[in-house]
Protein backbone atom coordinates (compact mmCIF):
# COMPACT_ATOMS: atom_id res chain seq x y z
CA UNK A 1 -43.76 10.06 7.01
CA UNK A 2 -44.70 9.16 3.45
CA UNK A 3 -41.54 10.08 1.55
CA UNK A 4 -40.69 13.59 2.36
CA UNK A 5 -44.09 14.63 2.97
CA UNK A 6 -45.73 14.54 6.10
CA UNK A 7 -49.60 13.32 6.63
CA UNK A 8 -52.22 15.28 7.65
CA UNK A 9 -54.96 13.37 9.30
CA UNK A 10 -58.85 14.95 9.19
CA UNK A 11 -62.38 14.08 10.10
CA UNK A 12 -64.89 16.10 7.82
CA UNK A 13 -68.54 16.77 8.92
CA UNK A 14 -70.02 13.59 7.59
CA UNK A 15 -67.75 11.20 10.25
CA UNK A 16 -65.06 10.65 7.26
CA UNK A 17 -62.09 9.87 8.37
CA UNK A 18 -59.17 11.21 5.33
CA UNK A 19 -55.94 10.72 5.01
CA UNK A 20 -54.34 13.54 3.18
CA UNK A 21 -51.04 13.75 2.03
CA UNK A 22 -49.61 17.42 1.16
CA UNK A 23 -46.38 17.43 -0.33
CA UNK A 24 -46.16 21.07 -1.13
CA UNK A 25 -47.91 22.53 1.87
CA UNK A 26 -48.11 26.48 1.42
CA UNK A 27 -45.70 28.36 3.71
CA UNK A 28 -48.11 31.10 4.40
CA UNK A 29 -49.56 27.54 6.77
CA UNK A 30 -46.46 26.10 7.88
CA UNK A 31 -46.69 26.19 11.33
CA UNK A 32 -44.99 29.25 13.08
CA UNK A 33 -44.98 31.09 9.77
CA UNK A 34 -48.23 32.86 10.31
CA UNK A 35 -49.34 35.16 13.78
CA UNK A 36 -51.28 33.46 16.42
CA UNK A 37 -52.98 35.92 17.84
CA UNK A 38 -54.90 33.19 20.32
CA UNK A 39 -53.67 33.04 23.81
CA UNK A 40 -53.57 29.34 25.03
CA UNK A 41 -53.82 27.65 28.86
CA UNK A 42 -52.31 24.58 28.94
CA UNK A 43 -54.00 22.10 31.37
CA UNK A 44 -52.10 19.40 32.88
CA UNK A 45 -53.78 17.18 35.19
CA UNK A 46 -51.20 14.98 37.41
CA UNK A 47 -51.84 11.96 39.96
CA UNK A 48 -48.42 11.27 41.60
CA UNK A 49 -46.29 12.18 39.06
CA UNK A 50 -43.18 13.70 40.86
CA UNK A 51 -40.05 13.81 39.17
CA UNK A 52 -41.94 13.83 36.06
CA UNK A 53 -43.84 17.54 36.15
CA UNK A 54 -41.45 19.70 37.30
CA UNK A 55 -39.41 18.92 33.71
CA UNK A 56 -42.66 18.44 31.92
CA UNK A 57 -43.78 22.53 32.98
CA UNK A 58 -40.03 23.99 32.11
CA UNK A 59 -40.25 21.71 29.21
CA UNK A 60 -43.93 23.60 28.20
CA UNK A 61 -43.10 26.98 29.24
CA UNK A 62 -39.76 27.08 27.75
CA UNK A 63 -41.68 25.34 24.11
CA UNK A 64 -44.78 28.02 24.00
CA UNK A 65 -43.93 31.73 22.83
CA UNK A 66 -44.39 33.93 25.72
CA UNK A 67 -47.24 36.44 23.47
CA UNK A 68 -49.16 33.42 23.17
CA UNK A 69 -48.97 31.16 26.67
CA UNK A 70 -51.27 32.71 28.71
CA UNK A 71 -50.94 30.08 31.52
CA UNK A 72 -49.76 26.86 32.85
CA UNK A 73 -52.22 25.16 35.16
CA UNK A 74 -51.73 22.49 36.95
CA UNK A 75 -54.63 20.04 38.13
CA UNK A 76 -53.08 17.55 41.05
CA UNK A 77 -55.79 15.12 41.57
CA UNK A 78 -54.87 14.70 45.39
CA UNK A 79 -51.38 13.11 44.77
CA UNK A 80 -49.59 11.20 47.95
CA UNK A 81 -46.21 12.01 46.28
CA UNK A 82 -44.08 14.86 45.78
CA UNK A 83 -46.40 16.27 42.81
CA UNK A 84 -47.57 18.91 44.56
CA UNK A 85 -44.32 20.37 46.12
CA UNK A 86 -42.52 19.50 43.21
CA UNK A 87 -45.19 21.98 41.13
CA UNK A 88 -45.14 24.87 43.93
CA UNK A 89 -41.47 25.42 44.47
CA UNK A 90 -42.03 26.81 40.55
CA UNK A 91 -44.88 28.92 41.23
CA UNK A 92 -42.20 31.81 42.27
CA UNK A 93 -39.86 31.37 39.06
CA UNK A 94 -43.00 31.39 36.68
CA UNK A 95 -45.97 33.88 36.84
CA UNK A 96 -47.83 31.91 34.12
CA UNK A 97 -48.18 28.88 36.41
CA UNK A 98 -51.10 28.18 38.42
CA UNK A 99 -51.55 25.48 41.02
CA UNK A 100 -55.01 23.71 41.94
CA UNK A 101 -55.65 20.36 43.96
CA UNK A 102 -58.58 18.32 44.20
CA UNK A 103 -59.62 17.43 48.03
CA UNK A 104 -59.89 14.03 46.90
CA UNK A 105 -59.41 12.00 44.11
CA UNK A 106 -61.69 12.60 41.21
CA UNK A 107 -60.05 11.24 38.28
CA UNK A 108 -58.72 12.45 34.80
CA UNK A 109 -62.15 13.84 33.38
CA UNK A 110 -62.68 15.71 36.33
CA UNK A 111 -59.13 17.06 36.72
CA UNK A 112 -59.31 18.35 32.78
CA UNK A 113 -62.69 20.19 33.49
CA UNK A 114 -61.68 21.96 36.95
CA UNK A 115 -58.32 23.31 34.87
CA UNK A 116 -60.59 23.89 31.59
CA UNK A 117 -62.97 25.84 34.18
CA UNK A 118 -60.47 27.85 36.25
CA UNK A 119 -58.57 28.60 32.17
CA UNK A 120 -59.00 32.36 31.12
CA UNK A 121 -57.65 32.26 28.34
CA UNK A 122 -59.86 30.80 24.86
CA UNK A 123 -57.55 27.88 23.77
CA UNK A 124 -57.24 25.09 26.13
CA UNK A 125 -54.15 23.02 25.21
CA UNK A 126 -54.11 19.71 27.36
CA UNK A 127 -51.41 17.28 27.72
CA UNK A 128 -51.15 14.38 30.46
CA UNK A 129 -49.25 14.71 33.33
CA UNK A 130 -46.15 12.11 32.90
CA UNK A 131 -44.19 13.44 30.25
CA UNK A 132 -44.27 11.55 27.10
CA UNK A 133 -46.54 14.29 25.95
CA UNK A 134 -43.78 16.72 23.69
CA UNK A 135 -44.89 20.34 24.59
CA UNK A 136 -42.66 21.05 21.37
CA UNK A 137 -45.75 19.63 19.73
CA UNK A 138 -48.57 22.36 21.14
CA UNK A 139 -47.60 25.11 18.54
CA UNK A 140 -48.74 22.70 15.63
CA UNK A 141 -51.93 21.86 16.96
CA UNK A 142 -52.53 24.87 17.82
CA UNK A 143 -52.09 25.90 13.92
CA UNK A 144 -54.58 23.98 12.99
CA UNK A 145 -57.62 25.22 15.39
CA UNK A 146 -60.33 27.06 13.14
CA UNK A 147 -59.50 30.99 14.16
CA UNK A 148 -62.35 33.37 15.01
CA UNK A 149 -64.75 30.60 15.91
CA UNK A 150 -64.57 28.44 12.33
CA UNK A 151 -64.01 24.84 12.49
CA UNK A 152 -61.80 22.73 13.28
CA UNK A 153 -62.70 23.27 16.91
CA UNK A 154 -60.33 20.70 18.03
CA UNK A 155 -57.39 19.05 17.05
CA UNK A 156 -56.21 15.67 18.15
CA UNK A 157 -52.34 14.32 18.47
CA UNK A 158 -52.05 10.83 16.77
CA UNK A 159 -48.70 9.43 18.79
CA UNK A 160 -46.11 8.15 16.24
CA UNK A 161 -43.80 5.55 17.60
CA UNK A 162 -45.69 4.67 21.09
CA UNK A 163 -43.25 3.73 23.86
CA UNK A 164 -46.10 1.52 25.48
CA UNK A 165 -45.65 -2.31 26.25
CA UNK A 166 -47.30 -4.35 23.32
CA UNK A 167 -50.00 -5.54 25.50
CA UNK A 168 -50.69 -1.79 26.20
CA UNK A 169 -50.90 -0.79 22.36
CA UNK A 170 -52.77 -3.91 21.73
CA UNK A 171 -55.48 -2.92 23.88
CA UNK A 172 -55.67 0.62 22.46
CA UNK A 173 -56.18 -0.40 18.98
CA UNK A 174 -58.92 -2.74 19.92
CA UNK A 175 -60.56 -0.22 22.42
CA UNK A 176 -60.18 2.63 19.27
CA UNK A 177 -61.26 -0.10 16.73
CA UNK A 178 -64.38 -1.02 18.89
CA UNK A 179 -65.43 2.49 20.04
CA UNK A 180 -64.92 3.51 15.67
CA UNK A 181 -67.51 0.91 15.45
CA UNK A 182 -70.26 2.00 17.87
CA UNK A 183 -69.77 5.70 17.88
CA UNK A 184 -68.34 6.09 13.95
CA UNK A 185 -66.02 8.93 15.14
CA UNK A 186 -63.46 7.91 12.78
CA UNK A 187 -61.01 8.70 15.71
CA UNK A 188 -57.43 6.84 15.06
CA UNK A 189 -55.90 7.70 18.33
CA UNK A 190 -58.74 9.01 21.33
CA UNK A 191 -56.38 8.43 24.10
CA UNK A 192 -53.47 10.68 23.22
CA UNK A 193 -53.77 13.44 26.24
CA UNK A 194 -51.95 16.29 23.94
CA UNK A 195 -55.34 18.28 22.47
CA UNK A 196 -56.46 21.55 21.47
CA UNK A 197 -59.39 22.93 21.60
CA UNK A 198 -61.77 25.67 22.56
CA UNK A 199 -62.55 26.14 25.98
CA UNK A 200 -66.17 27.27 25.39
CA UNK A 201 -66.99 24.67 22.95
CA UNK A 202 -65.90 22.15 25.59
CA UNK A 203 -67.87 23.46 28.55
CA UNK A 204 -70.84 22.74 26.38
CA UNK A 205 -70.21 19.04 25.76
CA UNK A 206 -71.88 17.19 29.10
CA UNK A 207 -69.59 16.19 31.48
CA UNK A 208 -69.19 12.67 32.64
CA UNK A 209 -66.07 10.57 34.21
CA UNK A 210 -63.58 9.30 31.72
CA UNK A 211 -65.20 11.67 29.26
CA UNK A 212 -61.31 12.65 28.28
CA UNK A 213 -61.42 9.22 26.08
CA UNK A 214 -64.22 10.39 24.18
CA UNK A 215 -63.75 14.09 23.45
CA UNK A 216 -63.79 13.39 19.58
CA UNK A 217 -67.04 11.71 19.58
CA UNK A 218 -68.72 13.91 21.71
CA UNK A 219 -66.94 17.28 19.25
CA UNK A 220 -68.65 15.73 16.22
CA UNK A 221 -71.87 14.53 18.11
CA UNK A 222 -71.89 18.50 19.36
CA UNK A 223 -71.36 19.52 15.21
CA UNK A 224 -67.83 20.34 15.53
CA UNK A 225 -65.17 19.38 12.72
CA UNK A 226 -62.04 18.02 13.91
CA UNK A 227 -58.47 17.12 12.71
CA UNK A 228 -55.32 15.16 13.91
CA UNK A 229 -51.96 15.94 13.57
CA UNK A 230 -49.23 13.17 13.97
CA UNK A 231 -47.16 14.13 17.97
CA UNK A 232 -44.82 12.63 19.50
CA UNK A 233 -44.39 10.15 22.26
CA UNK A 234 -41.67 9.82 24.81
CA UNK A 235 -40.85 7.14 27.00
CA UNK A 236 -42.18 7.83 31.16
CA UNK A 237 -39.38 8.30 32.91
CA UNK A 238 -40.72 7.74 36.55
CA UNK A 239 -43.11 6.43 38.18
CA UNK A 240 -45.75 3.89 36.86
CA UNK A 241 -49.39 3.96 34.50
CA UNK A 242 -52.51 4.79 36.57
CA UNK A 243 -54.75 2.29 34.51
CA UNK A 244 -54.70 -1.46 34.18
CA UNK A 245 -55.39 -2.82 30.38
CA UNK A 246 -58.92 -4.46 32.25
CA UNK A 247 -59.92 -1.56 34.56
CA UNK A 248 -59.63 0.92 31.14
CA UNK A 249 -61.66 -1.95 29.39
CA UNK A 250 -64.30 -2.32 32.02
CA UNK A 251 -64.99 1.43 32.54
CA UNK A 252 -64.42 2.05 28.52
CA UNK A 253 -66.80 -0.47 27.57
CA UNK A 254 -69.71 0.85 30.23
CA UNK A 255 -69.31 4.76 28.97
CA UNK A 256 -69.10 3.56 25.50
CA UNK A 257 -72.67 2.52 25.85
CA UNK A 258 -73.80 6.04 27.50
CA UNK A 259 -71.94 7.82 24.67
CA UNK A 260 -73.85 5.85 22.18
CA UNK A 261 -77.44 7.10 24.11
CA UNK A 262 -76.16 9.99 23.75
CA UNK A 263 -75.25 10.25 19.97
CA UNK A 264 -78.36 8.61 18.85
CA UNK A 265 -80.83 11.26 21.19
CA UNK A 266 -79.17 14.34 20.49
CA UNK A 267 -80.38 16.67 17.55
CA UNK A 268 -79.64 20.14 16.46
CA UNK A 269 -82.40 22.03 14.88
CA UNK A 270 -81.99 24.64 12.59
CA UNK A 271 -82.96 27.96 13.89
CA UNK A 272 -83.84 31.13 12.10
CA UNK A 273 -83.88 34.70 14.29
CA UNK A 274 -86.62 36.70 13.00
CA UNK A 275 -85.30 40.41 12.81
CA UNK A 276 -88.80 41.93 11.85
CA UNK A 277 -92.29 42.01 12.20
CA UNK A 278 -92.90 43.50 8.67
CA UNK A 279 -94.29 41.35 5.62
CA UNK A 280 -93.23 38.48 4.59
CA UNK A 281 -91.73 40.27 1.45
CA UNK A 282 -89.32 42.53 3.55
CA UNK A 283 -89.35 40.56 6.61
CA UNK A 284 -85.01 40.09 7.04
CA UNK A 285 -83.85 36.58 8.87
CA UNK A 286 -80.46 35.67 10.12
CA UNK A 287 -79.57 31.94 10.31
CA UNK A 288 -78.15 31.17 14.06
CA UNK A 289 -75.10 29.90 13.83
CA UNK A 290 -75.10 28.73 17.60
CA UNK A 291 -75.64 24.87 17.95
CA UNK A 292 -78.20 23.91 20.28
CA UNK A 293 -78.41 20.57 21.21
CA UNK A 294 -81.70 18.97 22.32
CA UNK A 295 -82.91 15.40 22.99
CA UNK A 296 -85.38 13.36 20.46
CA UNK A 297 -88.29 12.15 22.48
């Protein structure tokens, strides 16, 4: 907070990261003061995380208006625990939530895309599986995504307050610092889990493991706009992380330099749909708006 006014964080087309301070926002765009009329599926992907997603889906269910939650779906990425009962005995109480399970363990990334896959609804709202996600957060982001198609076409949390151990934070700001350097995604915060986007315009980034950590770089690489909106973050309240400060640095560091392959060989031509064969004089063109990547040779 700046005073009583509240930041708003944006990245514009041209990798510029703002900060943007708006004292007087309108109320006709406060959020929950206009109609949503997007339905949403939030995907939660969870490796052993009992006693922490049974709360975290009454916690999301009871936080999302009914006209607009569509589903709940739940990824378990082959948990030994009590994830997987834990999320079932709910099924019966809540006819938004869906259960899937991985036959063996797959990771994050690939959790996100089988719940993004298996989503019918056009928002995808994602948040990680151990809680210190705040679904009372989703309706905000959610705000903020372009309607009808316009940009943004996703919208980022930036975690105020992190509960993580120094050496935790530490590492995050010198993983976001390093991949801001090499990528130029302007990206304050890539590893918050709580996102919004749209669930075709994410089917048409390529999919790789770990891709999760680089979901803004690969929106803007893809021509997307994206902004950030300051979330909160709670304390876990069982169980234990799933990544080590090196292992995230190790795998970070080697997708980092696919990612940056990637930026620097992908182009997006501008198209023009010829709508008649008369002369040139009458001949009528519509500019594509449809982004279609290819690679530079």
């Amino acid at each position: 907070m700046v005073g009583d006014r509240r930041p708003l964080y944006n990245v514009v087309r041209g990798n510029e990261s703002l900060l943007l301070i708006d004292s007087k926002l309108a109320s006709s765009e406060r959020p929950g003061s206009r109609e949503l009329l997007m339905c949403i599926a939030v995907v939660i992907p969870a490796y052993n995380e009992a006693g922490n997603i049974g709360r975290l889906i009454e916690e999301t269910i009871a936080a999302v208006p009914e006209a607009t939650l569509q589903e709940v779906i739940v990824v378990d990425d082959a948990s030994d625990d009590g994830t997987g009962a834990e999320t079932k005995a709910l099924l019966s109480r809540h006819q938004q939530l869906r259960y899937l399970r991985h036959g063996k363990r797959s990771g994050q990334s690939a959790a996100l895309r089988s719940g993004v896959i298996a989503a019918t609804a056009p928002v995808i709202a994602t948040m990680d599986g151990d809680g210190q996600n705040d679904p009372g957060d989703i309706m905000r982001l959610v705000s903020r995504l372009g309607p009808n198609g316009r940009e943004p076409a996703l919208v980022n949390g930036l975690r105020e307050g992190r509960k993580a151990k120094g050496s935790r934070k530490a590492a995050s700001r010198f993983a976001n610092w390093i991949r801001d350097k090499v990528l130029d995604d302007g990206c304050p915060d890539t590893g918050c889990g709580l996102k919004v986007y749209r669930r075709d315009d994410y089917l048409r980034l390529p999919y790789f493991t770990s891709m999760h950590r680089y979901l803004p770089a690969l929106f803007i690489i893809y021509g997307h706009e994206i902004a950030y909106e300051p979330v909160n973050d709670r304390p876990r309240l069982k169980g234990a992380s799933k990544y080590t400060n090196l292992g995230r640095a190790l795998v970070g560091l080697y997708d980092l330099v696919g990612v940056s392959w990637l930026r620097k060989r992908t182009t997006f031509p501008p198209i023009t749909e010829h709508l008649s064969g008369a002369d040139a004089g009458d001949e009528k063109a519509r500019a594509s708006q449809a982004k279609v990547g290819t690679s530079s040779k």
